[in-house]
C-alpha atoms as a PDB file:
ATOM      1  CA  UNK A   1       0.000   0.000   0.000  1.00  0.00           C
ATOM      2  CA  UNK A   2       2.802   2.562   1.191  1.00  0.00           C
ATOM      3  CA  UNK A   3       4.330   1.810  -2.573  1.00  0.00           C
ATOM      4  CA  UNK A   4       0.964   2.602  -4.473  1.00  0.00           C
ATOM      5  CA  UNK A   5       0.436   5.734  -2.395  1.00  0.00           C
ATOM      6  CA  UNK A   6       4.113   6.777  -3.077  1.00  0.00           C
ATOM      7  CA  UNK A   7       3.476   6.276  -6.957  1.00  0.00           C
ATOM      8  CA  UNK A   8       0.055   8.386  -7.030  1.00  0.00           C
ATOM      9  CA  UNK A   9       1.853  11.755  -7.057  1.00  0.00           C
ATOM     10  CA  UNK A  10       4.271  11.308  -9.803  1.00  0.00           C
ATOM     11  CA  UNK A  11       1.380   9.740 -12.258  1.00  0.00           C
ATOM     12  CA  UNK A  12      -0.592  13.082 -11.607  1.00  0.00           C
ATOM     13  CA  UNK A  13       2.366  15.078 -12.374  1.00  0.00           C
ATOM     14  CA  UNK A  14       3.094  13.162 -15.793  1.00  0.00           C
ATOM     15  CA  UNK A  15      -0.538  12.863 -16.767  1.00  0.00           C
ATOM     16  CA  UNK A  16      -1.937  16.175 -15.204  1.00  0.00           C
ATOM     17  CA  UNK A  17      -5.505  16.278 -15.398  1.00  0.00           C
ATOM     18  CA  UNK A  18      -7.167  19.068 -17.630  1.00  0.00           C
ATOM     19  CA  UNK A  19      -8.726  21.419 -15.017  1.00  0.00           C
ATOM     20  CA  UNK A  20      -5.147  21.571 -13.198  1.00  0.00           C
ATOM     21  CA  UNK A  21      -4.638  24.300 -15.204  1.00  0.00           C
ATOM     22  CA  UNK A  22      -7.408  26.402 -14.553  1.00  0.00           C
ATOM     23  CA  UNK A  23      -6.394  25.670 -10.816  1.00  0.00           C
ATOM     24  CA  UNK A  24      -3.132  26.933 -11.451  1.00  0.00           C
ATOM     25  CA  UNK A  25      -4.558  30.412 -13.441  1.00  0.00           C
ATOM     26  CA  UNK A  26      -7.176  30.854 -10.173  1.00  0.00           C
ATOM     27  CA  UNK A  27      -3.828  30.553  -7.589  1.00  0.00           C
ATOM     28  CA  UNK A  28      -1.824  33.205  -9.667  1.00  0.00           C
ATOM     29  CA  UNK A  29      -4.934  35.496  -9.360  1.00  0.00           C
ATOM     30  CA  UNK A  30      -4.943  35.120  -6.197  1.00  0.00           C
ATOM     31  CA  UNK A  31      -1.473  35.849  -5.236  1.00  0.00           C
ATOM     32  CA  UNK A  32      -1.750  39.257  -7.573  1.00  0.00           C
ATOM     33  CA  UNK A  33      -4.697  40.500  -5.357  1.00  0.00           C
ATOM     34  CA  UNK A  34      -4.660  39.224  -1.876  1.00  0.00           C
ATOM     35  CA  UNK A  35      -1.459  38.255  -0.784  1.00  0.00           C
ATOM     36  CA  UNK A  36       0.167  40.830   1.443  1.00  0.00           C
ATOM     37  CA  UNK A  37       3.806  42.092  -1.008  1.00  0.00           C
ATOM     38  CA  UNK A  38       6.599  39.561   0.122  1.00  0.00           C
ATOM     39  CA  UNK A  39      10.124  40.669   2.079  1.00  0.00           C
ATOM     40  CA  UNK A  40      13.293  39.630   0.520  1.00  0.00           C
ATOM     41  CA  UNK A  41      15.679  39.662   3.425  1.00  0.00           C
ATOM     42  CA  UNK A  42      19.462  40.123   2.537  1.00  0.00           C
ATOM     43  CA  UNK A  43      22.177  40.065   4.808  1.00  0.00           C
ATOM     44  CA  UNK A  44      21.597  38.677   7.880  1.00  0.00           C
ATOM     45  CA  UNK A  45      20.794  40.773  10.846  1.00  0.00           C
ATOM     46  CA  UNK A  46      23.463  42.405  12.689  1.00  0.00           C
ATOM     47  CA  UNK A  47      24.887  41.094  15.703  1.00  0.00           C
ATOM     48  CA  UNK A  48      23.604  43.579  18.637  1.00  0.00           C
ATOM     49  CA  UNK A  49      27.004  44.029  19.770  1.00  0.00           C
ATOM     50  CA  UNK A  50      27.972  45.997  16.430  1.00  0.00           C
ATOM     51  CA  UNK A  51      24.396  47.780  16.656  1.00  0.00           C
ATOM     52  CA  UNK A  52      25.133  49.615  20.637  1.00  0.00           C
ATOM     53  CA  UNK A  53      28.573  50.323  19.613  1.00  0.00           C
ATOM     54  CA  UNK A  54      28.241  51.689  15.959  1.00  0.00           C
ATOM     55  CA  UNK A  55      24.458  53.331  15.845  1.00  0.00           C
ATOM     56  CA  UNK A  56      25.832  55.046  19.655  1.00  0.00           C
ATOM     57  CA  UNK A  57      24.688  59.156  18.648  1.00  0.00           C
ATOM     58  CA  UNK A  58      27.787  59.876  20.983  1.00  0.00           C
ATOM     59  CA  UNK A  59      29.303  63.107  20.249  1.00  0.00           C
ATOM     60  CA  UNK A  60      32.688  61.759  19.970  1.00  0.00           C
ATOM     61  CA  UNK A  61      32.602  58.971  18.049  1.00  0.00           C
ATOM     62  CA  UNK A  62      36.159  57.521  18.604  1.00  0.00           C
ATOM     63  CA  UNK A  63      36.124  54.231  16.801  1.00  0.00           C
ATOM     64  CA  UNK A  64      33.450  54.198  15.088  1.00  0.00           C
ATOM     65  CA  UNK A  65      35.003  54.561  12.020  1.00  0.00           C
ATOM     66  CA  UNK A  66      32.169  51.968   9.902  1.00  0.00           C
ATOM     67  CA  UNK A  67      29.522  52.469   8.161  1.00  0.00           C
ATOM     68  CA  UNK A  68      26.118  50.503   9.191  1.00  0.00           C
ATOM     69  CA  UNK A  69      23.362  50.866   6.803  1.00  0.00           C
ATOM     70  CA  UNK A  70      19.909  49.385   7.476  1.00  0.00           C
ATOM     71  CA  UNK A  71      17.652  49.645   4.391  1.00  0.00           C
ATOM     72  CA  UNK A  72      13.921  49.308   3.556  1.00  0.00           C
ATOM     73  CA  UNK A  73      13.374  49.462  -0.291  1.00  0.00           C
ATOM     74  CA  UNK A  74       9.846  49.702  -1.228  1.00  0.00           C
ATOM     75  CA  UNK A  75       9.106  49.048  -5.093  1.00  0.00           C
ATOM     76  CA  UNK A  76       6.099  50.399  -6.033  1.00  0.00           C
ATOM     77  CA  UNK A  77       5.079  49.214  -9.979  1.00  0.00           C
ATOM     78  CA  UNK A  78       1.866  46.524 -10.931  1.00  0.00           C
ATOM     79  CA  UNK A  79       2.902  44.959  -7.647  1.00  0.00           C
ATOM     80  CA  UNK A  80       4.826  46.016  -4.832  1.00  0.00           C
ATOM     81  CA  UNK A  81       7.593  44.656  -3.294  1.00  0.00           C
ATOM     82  CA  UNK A  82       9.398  45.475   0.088  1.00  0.00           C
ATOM     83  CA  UNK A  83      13.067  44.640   0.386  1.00  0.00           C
ATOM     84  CA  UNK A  84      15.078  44.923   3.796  1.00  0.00           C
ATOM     85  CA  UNK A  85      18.188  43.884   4.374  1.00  0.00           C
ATOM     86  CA  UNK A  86      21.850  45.470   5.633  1.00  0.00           C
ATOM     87  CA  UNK A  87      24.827  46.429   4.539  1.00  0.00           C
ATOM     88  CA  UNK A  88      28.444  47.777   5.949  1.00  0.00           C
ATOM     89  CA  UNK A  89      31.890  49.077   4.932  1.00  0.00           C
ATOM     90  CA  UNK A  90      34.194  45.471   5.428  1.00  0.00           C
ATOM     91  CA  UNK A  91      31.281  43.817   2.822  1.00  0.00           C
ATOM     92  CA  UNK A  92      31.694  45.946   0.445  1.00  0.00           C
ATOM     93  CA  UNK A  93      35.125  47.123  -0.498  1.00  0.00           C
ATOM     94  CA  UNK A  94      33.574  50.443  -0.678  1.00  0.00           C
ATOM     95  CA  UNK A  95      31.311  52.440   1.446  1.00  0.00           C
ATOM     96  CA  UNK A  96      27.821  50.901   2.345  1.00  0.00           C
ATOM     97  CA  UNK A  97      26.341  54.373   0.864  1.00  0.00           C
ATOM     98  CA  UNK A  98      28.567  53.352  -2.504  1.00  0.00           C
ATOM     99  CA  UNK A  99      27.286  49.645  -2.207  1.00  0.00           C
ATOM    100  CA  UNK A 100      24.349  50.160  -1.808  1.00  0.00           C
ATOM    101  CA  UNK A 101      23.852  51.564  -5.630  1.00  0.00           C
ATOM    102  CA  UNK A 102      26.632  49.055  -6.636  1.00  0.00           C
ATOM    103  CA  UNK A 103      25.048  46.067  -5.588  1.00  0.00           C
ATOM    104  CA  UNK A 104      21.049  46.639  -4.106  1.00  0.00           C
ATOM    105  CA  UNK A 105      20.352  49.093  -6.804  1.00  0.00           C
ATOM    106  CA  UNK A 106      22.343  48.888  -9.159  1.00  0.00           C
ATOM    107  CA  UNK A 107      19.692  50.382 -11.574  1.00  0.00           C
ATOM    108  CA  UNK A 108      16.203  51.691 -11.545  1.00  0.00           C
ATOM    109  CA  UNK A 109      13.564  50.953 -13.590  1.00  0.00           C
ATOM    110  CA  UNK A 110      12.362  53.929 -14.661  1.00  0.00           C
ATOM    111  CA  UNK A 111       8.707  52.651 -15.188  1.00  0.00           C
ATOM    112  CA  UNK A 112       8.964  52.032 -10.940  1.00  0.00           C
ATOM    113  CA  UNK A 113       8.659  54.060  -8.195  1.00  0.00           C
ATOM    114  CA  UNK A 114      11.099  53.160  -5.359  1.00  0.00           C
ATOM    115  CA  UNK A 115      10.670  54.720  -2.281  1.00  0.00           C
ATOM    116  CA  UNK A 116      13.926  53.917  -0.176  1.00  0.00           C
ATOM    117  CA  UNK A 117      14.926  54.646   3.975  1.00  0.00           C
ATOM    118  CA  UNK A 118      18.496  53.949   4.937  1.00  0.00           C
ATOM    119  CA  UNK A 119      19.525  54.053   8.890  1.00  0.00           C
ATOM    120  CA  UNK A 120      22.326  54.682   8.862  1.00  0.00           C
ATOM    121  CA  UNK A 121      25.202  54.989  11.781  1.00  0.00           C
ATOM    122  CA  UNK A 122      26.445  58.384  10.678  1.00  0.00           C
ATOM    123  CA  UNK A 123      25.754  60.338   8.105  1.00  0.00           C
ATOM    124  CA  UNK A 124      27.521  60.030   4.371  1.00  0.00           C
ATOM    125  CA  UNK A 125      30.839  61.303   3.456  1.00  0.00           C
ATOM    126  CA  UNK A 126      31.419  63.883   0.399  1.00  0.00           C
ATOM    127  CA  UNK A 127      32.273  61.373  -1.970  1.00  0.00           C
ATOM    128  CA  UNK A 128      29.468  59.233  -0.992  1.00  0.00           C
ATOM    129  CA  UNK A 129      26.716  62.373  -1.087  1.00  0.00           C
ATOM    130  CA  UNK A 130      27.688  63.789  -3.799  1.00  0.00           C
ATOM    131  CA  UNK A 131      26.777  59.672  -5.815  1.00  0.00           C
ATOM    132  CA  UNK A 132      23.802  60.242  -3.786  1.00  0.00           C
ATOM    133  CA  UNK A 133      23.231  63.520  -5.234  1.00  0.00           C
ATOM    134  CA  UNK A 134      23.952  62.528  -8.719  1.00  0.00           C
ATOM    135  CA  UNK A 135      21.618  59.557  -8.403  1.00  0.00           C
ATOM    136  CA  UNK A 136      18.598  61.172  -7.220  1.00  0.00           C
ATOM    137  CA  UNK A 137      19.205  63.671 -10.184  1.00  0.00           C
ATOM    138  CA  UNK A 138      19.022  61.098 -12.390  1.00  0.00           C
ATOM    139  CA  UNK A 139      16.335  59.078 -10.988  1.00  0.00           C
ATOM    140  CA  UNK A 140      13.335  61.138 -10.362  1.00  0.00           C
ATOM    141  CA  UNK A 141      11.431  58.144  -9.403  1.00  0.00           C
ATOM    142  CA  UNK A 142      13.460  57.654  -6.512  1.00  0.00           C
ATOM    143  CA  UNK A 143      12.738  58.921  -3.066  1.00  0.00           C
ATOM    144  CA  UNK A 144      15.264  58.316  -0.483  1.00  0.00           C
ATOM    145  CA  UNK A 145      15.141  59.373   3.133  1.00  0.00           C
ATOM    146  CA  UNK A 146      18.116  58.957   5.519  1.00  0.00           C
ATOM    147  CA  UNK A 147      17.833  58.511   9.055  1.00  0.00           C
ATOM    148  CA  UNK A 148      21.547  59.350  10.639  1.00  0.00           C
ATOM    149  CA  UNK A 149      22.858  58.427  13.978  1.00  0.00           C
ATOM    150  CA  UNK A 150      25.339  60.473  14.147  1.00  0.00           C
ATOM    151  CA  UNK A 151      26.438  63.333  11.932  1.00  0.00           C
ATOM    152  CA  UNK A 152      30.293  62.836  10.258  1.00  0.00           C
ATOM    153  CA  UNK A 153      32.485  65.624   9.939  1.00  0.00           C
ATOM    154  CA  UNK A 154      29.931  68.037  10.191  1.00  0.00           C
ATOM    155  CA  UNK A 155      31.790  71.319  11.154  1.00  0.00           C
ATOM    156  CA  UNK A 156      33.845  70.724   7.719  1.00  0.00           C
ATOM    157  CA  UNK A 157      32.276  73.604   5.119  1.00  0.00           C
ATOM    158  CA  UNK A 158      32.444  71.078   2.362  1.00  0.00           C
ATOM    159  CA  UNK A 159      30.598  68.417   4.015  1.00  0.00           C
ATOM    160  CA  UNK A 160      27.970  71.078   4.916  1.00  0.00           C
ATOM    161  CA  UNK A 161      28.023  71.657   1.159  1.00  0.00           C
ATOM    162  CA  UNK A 162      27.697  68.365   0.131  1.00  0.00           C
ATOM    163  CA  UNK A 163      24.511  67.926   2.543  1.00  0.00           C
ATOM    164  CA  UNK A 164      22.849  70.984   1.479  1.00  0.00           C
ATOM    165  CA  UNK A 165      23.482  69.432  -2.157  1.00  0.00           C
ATOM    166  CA  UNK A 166      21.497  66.745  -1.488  1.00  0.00           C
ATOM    167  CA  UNK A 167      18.577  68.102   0.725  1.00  0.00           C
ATOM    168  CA  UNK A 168      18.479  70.032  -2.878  1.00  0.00           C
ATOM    169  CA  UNK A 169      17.945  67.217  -5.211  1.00  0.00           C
ATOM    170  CA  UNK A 170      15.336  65.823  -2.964  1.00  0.00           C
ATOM    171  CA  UNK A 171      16.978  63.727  -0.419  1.00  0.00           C
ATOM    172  CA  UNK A 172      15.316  63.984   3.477  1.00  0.00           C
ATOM    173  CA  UNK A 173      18.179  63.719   5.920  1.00  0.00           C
ATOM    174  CA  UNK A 174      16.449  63.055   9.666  1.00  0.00           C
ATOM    175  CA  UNK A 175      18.391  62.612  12.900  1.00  0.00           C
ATOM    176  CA  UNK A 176      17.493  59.100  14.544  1.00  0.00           C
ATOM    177  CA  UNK A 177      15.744  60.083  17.369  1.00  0.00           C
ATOM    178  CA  UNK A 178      14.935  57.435  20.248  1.00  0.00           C
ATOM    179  CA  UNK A 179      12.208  55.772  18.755  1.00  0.00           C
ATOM    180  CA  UNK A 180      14.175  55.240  15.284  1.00  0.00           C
ATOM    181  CA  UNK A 181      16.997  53.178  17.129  1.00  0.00           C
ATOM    182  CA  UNK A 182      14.211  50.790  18.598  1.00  0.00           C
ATOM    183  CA  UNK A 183      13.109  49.992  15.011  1.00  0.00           C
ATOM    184  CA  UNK A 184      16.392  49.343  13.985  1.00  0.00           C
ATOM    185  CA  UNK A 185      16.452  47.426  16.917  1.00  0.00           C
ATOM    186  CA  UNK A 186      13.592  45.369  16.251  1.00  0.00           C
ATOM    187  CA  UNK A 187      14.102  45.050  12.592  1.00  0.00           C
ATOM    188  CA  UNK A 188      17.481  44.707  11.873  1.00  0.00           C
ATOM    189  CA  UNK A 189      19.503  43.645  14.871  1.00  0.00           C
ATOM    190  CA  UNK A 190      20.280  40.106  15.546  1.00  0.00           C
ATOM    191  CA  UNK A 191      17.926  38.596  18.785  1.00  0.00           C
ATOM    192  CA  UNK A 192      19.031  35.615  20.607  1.00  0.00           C
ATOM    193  CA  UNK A 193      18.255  32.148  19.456  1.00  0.00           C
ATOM    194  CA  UNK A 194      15.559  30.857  21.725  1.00  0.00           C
ATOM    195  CA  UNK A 195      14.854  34.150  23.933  1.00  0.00           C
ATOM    196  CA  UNK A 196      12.048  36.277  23.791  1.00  0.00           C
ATOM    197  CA  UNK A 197      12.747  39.538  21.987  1.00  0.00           C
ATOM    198  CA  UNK A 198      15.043  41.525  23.816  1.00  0.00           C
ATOM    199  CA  UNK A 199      13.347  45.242  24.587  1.00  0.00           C
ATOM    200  CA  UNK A 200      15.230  47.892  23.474  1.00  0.00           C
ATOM    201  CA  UNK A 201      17.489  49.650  25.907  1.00  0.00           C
ATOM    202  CA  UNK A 202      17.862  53.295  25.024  1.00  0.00           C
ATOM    203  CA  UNK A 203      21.310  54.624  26.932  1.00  0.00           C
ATOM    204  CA  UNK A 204      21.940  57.496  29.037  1.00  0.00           C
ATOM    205  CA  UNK A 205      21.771  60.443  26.924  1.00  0.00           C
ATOM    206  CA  UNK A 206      20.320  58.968  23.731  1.00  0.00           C
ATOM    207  CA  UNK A 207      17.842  61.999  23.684  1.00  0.00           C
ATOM    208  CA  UNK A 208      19.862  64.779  24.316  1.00  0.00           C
ATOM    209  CA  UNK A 209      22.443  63.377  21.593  1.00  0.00           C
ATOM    210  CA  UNK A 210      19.272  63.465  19.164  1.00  0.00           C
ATOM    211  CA  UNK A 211      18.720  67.122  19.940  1.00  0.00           C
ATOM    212  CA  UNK A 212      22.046  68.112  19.691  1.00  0.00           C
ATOM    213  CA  UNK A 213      22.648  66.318  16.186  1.00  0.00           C
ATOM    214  CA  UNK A 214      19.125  67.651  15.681  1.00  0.00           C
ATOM    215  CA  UNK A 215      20.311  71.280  15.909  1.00  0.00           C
ATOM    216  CA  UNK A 216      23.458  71.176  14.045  1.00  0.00           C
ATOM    217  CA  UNK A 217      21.735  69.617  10.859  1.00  0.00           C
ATOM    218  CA  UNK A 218      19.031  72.740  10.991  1.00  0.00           C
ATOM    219  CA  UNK A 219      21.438  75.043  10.944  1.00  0.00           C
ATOM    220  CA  UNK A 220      23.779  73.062   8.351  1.00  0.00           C
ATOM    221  CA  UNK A 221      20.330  72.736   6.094  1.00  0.00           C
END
């Protein structure tokens, strides 16, 4: 008996009966309209180690010489898609900013909208916003919004530049503010095999670092 059973399958696959395909046209119509758009997740998450060291809005940021970038990429065409995944410097030969359009985006299809959020540990350097600049030029159905920990090198008059460059071709540069770093948290950071979520722990002055950043970047834009 096990033997006949194991044989039905494969005859029905050989000699498929006529309304299978009708079946099969009624399940594609169904995944168009009612199935919620699917995630893609690339890269891992990262280990929360990396996350409270590198994300940290500290002032001084001593060490914290990588970039971390967290990305949602919404495609918006007949159907759309959701993407999420991570990137950082050591993956990438280049700067996650610069890998990002290297390797997650490498082109856009110009009959798509793409609606993109990077969190990033600190913001981009010149080289990097300046590509960013250029590509949102190019692509006007792009829409990116960056959500910085930490501002990089922002006294420097041609970094200022180079942001103000980029607010200008359409780009929304945001501070991470307390809640931001708790959806990181959730979303992209690593959680213990076998433990409940961990809650996120803000630290000590994860507020007043937000403000601070906050204030420089409003006077910078």
């Amino acid at each position: 008996k096990m033997a006949e059973k194991q044989e039905e399958p494969s005859n029905t696959q050989n000699g498929e009966p006529d309304n299978a395909e009708e079946g099969e046209e009624k399940k594609k119509k169904l995944k168009r309209e009612d199935l919620p758009p699917f995630e893609i997740v690339t890269g891992e998450r990262l280990p929360a180690i990396f996350f409270k060291f590198q994300f940290r809005n500290v002032e001084y940021s001593s060490g914290r010489n990588k970039t971390f970038l967290c990305y949602v990429v919404e495609t918006q065409g007949k159907e759309s898609v959701t993407s999420r995944g991570y990137l950082e410097d050591e993956h990438a030969a280049a700067h996650a900013e610069m890998a990002f359009f290297n390797t997650i985006l490498p082109k856009c299809e110009s009959s798509l909208r793409y609606n993109i959020t990077w969190y990033v540990s600190s913001s981009p350097c010149v080289t990097c916003a300046d590509r960013i600049t250029e590509t949102l030029k190019k692509n006007k159905n792009l829409r990116l919004t960056i959500m910085v920990g930490r501002l990089f090198m922002w006294e420097e008059p041609e970094m200022q530049a180079a942001l103000k460059k980029m607010k200008s071709a359409g780009c929304k540069l945001r501070i991470m503010k307390p809640q931001d770093f708790e959806y990181v948290w959730q979303n992209f950071v690593e959680q213990e095999e076998g433990e409940e979520a961990k809650a996120f722990v803000p630290w000590e002055d994860i507020q007043e670092n937000f403000q601070y950043y906050e204030e420089k970047l409003a006077e910078i834009l």
